[in-house]
Protein backbone atom coordinates (compact mmCIF):
# COMPACT_ATOMS: atom_id res chain seq x y z
CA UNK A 1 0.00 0.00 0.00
CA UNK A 2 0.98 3.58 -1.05
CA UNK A 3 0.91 4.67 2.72
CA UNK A 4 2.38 8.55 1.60
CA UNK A 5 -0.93 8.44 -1.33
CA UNK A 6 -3.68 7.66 1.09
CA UNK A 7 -2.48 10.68 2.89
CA UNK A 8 -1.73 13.04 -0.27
CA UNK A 9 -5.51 12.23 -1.61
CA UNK A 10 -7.32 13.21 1.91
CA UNK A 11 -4.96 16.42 2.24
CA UNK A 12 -6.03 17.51 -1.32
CA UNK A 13 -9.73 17.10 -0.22
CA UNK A 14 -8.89 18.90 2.82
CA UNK A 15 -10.38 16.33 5.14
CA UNK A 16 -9.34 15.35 8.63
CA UNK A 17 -8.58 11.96 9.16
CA UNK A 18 -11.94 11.58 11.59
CA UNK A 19 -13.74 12.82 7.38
CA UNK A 20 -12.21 10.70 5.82
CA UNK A 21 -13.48 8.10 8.33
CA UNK A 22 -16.69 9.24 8.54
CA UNK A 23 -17.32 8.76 4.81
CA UNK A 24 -16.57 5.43 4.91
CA UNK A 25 -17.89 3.82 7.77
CA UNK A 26 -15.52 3.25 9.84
CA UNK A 27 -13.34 4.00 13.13
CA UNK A 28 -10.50 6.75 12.82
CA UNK A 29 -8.24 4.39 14.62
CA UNK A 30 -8.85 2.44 11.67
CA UNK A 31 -8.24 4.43 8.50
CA UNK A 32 -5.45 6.28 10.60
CA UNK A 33 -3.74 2.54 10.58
CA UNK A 34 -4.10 2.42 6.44
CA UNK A 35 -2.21 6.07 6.72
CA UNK A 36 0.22 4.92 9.33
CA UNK A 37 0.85 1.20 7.89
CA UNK A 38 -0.28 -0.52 10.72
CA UNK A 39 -3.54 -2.21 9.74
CA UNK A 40 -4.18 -2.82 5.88
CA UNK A 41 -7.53 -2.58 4.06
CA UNK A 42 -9.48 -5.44 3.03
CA UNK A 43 -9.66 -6.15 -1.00
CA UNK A 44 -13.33 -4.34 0.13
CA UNK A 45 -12.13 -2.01 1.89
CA UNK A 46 -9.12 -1.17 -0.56
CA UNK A 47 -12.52 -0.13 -3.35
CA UNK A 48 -14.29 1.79 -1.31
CA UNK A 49 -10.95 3.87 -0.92
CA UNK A 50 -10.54 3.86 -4.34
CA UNK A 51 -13.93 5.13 -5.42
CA UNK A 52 -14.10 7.54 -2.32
CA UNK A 53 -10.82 9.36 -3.52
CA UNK A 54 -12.10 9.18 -7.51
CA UNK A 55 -8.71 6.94 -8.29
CA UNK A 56 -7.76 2.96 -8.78
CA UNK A 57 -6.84 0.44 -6.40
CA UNK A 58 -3.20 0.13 -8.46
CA UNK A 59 -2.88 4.00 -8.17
CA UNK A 60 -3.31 3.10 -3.76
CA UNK A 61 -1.15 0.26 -3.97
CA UNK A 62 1.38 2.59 -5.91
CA UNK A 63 1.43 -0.19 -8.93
CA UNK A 64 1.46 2.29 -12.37
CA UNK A 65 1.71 0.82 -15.53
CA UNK A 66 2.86 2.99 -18.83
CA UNK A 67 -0.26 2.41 -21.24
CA UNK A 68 1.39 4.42 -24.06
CA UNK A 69 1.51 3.29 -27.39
CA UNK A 70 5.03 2.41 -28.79
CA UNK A 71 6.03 2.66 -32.09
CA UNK A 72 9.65 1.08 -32.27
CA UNK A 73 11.80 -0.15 -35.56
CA UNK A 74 13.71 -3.50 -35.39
CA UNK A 75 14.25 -4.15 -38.92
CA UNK A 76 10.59 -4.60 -39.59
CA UNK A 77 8.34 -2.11 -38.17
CA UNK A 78 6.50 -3.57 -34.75
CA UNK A 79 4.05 -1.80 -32.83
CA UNK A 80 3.58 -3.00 -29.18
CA UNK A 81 1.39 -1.62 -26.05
CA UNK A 82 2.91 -2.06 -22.62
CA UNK A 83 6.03 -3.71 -23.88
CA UNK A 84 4.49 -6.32 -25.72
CA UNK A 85 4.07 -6.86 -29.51
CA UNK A 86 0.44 -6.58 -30.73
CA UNK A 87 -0.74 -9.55 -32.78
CA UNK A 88 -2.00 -9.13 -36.16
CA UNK A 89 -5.41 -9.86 -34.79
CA UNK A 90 -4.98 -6.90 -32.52
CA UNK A 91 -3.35 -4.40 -35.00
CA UNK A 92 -6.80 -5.31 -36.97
CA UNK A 93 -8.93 -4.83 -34.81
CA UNK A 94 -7.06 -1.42 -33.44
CA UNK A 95 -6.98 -0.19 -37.27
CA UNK A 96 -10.87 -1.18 -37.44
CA UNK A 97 -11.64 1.05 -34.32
CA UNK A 98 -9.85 3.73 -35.52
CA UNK A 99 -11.72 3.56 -38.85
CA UNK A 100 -15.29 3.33 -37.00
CA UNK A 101 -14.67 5.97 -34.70
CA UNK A 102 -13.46 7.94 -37.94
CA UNK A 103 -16.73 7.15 -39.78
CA UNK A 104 -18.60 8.08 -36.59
CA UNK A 105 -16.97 11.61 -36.46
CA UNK A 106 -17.46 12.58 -39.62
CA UNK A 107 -20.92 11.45 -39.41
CA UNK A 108 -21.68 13.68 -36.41
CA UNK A 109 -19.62 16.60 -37.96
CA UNK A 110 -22.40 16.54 -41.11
């Protein structure tokens, strides 16, 4: 768990620890242990932090991912999302998206 997050999130709501409590339930002894380290959320406990602070369980748990698209050249060209190489199914299917949400655009711009 992101202890230093938990604690960033309530301060930018400017809520005391006994608010942030409050709004979900529970003791202040016990979301001042999430803060502190001592006690760790539940899995259901871990969501309802999540959706009370508007952000992801991976954001609490400090896990971030790079979801950018890569474009890279090894000899061939090779395209590849989170530093693996899309499948021709998947570049299809991407490319057919693209097109539809195209079609769709133009469509609304008419």
């Amino acid at each position: 768990m992101n202890l230093d997050r938990l604690s960033e999130l309530r301060k930018k709501k400017n809520w005391s620890l006994q608010d942030t409590a409050d709004r979900l339930g529970i003791a202040k002894s016990t979301y001042a242990g999430y803060e502190s380290g001592y006690r760790r959320p539940s899995f259901e406990a871990l969501i309802m932090l999540a959706d009370l602070f508007g952000t992801s369980c991976d954001d609490l748990l400090g896990r971030h991912f790079d979801r950018s698209l890569e474009l890279t050249e090894r000899g061939d060209t090779e395209l590849s999302v989170d530093q693996r190489k899309l499948t021709e199914k998947e570049i299809g299917g991407a490319i057919a998206f693209i097109r539809a949400t195209r079609q769709i655009e133009e469509e609304q711009a008419l």
